[in-house]
Protein backbone atom coordinates (compact mmCIF):
# COMPACT_ATOMS: atom_id res chain seq x y z
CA UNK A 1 -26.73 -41.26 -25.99
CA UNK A 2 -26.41 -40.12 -22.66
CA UNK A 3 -22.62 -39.28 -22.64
CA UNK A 4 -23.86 -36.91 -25.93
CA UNK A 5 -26.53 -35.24 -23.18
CA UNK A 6 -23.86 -35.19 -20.80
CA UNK A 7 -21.41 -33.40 -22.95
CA UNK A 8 -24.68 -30.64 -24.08
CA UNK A 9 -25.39 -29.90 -20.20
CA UNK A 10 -21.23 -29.40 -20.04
CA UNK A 11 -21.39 -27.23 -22.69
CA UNK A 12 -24.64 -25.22 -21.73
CA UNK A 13 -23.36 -24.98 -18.20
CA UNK A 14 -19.83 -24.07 -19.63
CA UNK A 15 -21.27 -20.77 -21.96
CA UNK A 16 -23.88 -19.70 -18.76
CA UNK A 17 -20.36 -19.60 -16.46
CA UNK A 18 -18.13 -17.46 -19.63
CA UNK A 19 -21.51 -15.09 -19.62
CA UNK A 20 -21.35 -14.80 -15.59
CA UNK A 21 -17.71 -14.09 -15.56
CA UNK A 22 -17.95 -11.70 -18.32
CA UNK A 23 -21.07 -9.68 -16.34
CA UNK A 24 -18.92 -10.12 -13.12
CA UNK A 25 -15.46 -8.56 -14.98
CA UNK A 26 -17.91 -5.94 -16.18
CA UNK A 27 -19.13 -5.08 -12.63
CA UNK A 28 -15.77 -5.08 -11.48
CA UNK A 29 -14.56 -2.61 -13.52
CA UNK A 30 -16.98 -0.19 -13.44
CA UNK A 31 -16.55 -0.66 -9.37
CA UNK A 32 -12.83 0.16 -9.86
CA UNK A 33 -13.48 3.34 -11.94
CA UNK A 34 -15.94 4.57 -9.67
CA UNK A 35 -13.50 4.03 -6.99
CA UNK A 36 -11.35 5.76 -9.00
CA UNK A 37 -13.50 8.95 -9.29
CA UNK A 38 -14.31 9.09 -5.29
CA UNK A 39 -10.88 9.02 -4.71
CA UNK A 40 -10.12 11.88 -7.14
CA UNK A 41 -12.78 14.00 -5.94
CA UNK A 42 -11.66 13.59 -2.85
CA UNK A 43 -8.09 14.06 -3.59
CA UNK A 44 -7.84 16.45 -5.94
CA UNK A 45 -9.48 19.87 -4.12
CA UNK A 46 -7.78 18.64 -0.85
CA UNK A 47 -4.07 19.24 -2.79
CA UNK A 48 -4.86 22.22 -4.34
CA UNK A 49 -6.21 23.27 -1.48
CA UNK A 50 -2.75 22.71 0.40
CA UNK A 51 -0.85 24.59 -2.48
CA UNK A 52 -3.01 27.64 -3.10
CA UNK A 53 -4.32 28.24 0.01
CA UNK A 54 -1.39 29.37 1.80
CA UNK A 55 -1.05 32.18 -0.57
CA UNK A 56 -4.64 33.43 0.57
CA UNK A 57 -4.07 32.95 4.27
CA UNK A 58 -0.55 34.99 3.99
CA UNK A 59 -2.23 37.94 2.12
CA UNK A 60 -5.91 37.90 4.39
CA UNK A 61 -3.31 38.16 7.56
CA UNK A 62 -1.55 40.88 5.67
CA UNK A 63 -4.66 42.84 5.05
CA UNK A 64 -5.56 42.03 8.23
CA UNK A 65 -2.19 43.82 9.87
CA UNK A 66 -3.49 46.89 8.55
CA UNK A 67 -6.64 47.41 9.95
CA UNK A 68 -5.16 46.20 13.15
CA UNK A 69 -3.19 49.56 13.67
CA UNK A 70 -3.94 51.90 16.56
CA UNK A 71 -6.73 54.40 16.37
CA UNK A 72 -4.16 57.39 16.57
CA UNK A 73 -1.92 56.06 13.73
CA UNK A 74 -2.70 56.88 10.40
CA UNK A 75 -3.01 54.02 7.87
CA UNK A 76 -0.04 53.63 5.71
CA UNK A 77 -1.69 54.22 2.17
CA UNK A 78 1.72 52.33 0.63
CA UNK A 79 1.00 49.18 2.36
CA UNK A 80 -2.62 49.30 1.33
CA UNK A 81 -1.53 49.74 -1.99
CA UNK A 82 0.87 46.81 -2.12
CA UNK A 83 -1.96 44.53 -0.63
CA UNK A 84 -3.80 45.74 -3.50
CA UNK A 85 -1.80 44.69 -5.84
CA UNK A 86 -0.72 41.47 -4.37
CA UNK A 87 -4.44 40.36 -4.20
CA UNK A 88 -4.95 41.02 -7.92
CA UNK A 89 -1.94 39.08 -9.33
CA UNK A 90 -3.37 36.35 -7.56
């Protein structure tokens, strides 16, 4: 009689641990995508950032050069025009 309440307190104890480890694994992998998602967010605007932005600083310090001329030089309207168009393909 009391190896058969044993064996019921085993088993009880037994299905309370599977439903623990189960909530735990569940926990767990929400933690890991979550983890997941920081890291992309943080990632991913940081590497386009290092592609694309090179492209914009080249063509600001181009469109920069030209308003950096001397006041007795007259602005070359072909350069201005090329910037133009550079800036819009982009």
């Amino acid at each position: 009689m009391e190896s058969n309440n044993h064996e019921e307190k085993i088993v009880r104890l037994l299905e309370e641990n599977h439903r623990m480890l189960k909530s735990i694994q569940r926990v767990s992998r929400l933690n890991s995508f979550f983890n997941m998602l920081k890291l992309l967010l943080i990632a991913v605007p940081i590497i386009l950032a290092l592609i694309y932005f090179p492209q914009y600083l080249r063509s600001f310090s181009d469109f920069l050069q030209v308003f950096q001329t001397p006041a007795d030089s007259p602005l070359d309207l072909s350069t201005i025009e090329r910037l133009l168009k550079e800036n819009r393909a982009l």
